[in-house]
Every structure is written in structure tokens, then in C-alpha cells.
Protein backbone atom coordinates (compact mmCIF):
# COMPACT_ATOMS: atom_id res chain seq x y z
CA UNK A 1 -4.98 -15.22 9.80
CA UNK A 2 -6.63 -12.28 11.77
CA UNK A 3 -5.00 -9.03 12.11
CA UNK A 4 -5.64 -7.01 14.74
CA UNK A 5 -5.08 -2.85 14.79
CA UNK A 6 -5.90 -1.26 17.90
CA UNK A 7 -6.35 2.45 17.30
CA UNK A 8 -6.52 4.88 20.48
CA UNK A 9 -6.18 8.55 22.28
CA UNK A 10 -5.47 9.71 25.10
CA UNK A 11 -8.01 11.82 26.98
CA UNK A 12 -6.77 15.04 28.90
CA UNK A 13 -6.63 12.91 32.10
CA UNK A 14 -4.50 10.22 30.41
CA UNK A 15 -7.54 7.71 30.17
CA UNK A 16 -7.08 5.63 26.82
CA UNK A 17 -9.81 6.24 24.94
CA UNK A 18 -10.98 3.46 22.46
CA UNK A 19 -11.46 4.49 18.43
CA UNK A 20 -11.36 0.69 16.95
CA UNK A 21 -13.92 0.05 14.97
CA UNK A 22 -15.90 -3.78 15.24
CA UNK A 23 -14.24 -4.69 12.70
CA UNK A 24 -11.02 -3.63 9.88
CA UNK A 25 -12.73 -1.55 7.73
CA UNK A 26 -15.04 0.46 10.58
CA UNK A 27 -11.43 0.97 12.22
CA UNK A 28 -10.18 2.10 8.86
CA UNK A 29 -12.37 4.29 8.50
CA UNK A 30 -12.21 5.73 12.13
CA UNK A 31 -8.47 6.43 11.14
CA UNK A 32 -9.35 8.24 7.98
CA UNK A 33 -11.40 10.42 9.90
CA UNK A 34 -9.28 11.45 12.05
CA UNK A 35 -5.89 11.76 10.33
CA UNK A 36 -6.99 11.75 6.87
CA UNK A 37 -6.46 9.67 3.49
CA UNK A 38 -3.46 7.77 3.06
CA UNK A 39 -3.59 9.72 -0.92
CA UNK A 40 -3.98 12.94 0.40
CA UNK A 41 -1.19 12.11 2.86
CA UNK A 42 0.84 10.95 -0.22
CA UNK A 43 -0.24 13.54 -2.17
CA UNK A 44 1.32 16.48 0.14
CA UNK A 45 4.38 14.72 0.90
CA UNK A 46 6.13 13.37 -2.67
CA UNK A 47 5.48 14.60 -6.39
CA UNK A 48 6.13 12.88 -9.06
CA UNK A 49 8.00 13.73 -11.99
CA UNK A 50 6.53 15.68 -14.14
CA UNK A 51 3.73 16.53 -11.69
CA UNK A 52 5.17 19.20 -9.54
CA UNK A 53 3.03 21.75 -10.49
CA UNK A 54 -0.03 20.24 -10.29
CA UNK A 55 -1.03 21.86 -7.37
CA UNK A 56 -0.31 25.43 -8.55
CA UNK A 57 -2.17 24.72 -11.75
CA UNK A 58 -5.03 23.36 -10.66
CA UNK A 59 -8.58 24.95 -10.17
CA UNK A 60 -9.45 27.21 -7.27
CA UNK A 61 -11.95 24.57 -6.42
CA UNK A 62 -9.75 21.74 -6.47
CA UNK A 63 -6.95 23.47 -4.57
CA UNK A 64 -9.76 24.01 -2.17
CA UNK A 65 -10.72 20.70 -1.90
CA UNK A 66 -7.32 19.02 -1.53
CA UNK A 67 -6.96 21.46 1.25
CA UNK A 68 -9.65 21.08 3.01
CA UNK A 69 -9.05 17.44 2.53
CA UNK A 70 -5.65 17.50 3.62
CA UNK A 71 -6.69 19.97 6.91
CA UNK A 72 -9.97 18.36 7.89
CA UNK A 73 -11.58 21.67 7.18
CA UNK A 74 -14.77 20.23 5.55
CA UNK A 75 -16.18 20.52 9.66
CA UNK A 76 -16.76 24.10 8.31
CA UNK A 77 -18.81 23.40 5.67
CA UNK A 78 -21.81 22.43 7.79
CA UNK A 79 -22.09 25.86 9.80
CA UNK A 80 -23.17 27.75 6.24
């Protein structure tokens, strides 16, 4: 069975604007990219128990990364 996922934007004139990949992973990956990780999605939305402050107790470095994870920051990282 094929599955098909059809993964689009809108451009500011209201022309659709084609992200699919060729194929499921390419268009998996063009989804990460532009909304992010489905476990740094979980990751900000539920903790579990036990867990909740992992976050606050982790390393400035990993709080950074999770962040800019999260936020799509990394973009930043190329203009230094």
C-alpha cells in the first residue's frame, strides 16, 4: 500500500507552494526542517514523571541546544 503526504505553503499571493519531497523520507525530512522534530516537539509539550526538572538541571549547553532545536535558531550559527 502507498501512502501519500502532500506537504505545502502558501506564498504571500496565495499560490500553493510545493515542499513534498520525491519520496517519504525526503518529505519527512522537508517537515522536520521546517517545523522541527517530532522529540523536540514532545519534549516541550509533556514531562514525564520524575523528569520535570530536567530542563532546569541540565547544562548551559544542552539547554542551548534543545532551544535552539526547539526554535530553529541553529540559522544563526552560520553568520559567526
Amino acid at each position: 500500500m502507498a501512502v501519500r503526504c502532500k506537504f505545502y505553503t502558501y506564498s504571500e499571493e496565495g499560490d500553493v507552494i510545493d515542499l513534498s519531497g520525491t519520496e517519504r523520507f525526503s518529505t519527512n525530512v522537508a517537515i522536520q526542517n521546517y517545523i522541527g522534530k517530532y522529540e523536540d516537539a514532545i519534549s516541550t509539550f509533556f514531562s514525564t514523571q520524575g523528569n520535570t526538572n530536567t530542563f532546569i538541571e541540565s547544562t548551559n549547553s544542552n539547554r542551548k541546544n534543545l532551544l535552539n532545536s526547539l526554535l530553529n535558531l541553529s540559522i544563526f550559527d552560520s553568520c559567526y
